[in-house]
C-alpha atoms as a PDB file:
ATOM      1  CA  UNK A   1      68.367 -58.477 -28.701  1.00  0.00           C
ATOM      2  CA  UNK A   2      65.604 -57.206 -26.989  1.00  0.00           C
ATOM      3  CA  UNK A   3      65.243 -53.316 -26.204  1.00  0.00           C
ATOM      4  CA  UNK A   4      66.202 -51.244 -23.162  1.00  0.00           C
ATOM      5  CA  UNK A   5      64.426 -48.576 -21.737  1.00  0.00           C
ATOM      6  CA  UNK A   6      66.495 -45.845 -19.263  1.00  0.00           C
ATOM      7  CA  UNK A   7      65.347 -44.273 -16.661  1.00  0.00           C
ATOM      8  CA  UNK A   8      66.564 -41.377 -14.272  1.00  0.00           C
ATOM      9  CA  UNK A   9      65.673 -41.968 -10.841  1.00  0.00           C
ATOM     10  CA  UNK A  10      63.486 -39.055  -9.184  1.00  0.00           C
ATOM     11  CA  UNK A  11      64.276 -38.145  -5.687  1.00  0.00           C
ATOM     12  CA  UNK A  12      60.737 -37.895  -3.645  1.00  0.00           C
ATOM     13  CA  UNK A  13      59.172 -36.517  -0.494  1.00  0.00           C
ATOM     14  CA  UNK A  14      56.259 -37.236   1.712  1.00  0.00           C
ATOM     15  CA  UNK A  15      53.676 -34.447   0.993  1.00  0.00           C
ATOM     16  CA  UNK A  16      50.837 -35.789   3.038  1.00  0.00           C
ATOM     17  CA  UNK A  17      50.488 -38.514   5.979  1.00  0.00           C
ATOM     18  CA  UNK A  18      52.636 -41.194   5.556  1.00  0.00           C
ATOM     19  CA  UNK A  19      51.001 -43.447   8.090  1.00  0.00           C
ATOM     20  CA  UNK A  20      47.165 -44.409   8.342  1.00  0.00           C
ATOM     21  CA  UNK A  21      46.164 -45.841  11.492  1.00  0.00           C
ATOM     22  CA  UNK A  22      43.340 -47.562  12.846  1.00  0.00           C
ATOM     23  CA  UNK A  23      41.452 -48.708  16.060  1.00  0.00           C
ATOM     24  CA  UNK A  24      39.916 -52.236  15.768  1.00  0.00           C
ATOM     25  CA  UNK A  25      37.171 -53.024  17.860  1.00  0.00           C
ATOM     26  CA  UNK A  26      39.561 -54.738  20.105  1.00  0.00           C
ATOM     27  CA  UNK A  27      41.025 -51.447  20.556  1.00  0.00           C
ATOM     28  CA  UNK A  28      44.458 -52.941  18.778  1.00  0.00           C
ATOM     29  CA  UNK A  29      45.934 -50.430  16.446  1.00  0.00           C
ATOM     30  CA  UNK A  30      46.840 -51.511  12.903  1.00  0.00           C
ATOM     31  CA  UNK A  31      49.571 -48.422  11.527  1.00  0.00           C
ATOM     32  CA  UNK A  32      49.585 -48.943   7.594  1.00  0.00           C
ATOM     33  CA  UNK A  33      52.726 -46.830   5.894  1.00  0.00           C
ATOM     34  CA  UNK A  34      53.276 -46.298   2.368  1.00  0.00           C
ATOM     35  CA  UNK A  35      56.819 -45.883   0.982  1.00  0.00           C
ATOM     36  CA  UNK A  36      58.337 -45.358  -2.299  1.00  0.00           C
ATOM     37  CA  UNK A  37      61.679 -47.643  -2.747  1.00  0.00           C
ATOM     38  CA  UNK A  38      62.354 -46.327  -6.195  1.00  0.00           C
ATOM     39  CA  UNK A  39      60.953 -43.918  -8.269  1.00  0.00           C
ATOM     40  CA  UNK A  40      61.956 -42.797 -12.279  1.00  0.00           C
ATOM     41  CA  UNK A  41      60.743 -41.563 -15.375  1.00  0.00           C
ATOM     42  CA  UNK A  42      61.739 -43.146 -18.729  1.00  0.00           C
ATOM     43  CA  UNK A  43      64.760 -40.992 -20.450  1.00  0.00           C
ATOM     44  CA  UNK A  44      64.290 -42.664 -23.743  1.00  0.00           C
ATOM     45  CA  UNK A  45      60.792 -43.820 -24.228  1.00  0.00           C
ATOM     46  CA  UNK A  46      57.361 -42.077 -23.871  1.00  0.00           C
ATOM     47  CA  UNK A  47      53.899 -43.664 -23.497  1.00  0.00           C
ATOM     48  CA  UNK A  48      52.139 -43.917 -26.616  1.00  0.00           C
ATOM     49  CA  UNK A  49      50.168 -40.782 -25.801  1.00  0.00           C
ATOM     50  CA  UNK A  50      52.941 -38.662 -25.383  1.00  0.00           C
ATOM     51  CA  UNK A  51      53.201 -38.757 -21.985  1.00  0.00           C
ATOM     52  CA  UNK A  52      56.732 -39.558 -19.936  1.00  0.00           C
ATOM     53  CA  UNK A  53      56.694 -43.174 -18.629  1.00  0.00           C
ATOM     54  CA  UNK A  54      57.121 -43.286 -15.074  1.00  0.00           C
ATOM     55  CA  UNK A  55      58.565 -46.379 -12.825  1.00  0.00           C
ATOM     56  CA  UNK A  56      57.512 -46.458  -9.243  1.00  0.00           C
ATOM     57  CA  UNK A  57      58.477 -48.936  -6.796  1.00  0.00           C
ATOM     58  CA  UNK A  58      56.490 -48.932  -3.583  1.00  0.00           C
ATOM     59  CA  UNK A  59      55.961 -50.806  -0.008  1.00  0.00           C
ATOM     60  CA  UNK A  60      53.201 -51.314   2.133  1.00  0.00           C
ATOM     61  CA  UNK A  61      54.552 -51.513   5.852  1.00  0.00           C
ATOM     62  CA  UNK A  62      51.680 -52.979   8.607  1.00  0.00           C
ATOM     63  CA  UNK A  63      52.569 -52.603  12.226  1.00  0.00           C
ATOM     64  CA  UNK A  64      49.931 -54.172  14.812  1.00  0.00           C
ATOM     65  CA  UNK A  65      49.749 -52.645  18.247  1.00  0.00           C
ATOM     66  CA  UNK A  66      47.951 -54.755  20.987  1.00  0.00           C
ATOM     67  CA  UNK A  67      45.858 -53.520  23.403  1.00  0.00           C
ATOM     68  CA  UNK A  68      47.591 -53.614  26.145  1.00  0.00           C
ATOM     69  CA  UNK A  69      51.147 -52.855  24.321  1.00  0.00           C
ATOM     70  CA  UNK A  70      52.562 -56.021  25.417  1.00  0.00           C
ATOM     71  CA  UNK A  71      55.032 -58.689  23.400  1.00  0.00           C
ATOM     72  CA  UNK A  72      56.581 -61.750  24.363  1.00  0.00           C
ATOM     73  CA  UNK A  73      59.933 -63.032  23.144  1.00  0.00           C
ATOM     74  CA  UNK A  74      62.474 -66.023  24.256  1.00  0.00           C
ATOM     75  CA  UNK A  75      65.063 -65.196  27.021  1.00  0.00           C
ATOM     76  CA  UNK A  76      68.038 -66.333  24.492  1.00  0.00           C
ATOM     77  CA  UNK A  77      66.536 -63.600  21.954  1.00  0.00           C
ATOM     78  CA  UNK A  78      68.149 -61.066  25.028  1.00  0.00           C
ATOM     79  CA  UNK A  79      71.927 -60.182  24.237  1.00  0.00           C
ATOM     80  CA  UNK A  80      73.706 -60.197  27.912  1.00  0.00           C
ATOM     81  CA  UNK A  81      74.955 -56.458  28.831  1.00  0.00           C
ATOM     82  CA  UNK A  82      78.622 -55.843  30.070  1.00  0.00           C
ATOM     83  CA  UNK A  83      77.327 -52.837  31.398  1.00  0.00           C
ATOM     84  CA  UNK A  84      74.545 -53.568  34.918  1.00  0.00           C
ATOM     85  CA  UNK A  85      72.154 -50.867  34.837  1.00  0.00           C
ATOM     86  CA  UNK A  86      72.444 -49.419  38.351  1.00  0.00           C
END
């Protein structure tokens, strides 16, 4: 049977810039963002220094931005409205 360690999960917030962003030579922009999906700290286990054993789940986000902010995508990928614009 092997051993279970508990943890309580820690709410979080964004204390600094979420996003980093930069230019690429072909002017593109390249928006990194850093998010935590889970975060805890062990309720029945400590590190072997003492300290409280934290869990943290994080994800890197990338988001490319042309140029020229343009994008291309197939006509069927277009839902028909109900509703003309006028």
């Amino acid at each position: 049977m092997s051993e279970k360690i508990e943890f309580k999960m820690l709410d979080y917030e964004c204390i600094d810039k979420d996003v980093v962003t930069f230019r690429l030579e072909d002017g593109a922009l390249v928006k990194i963002k850093v998010d935590i999906d889970r975060a805890g700290v062990a309720t029945n286990y400590k590190n072997s220094d003492g300290t409280p054993h934290y869990l943290v789940n994080a994800s890197i986000k990338v988001k490319i931005i042309p140029n020229n902010k343009t994008f291309i995508i197939e006509k069927k990928q277009i839902k028909p409205s109900n509703t003309p614009y006028t």
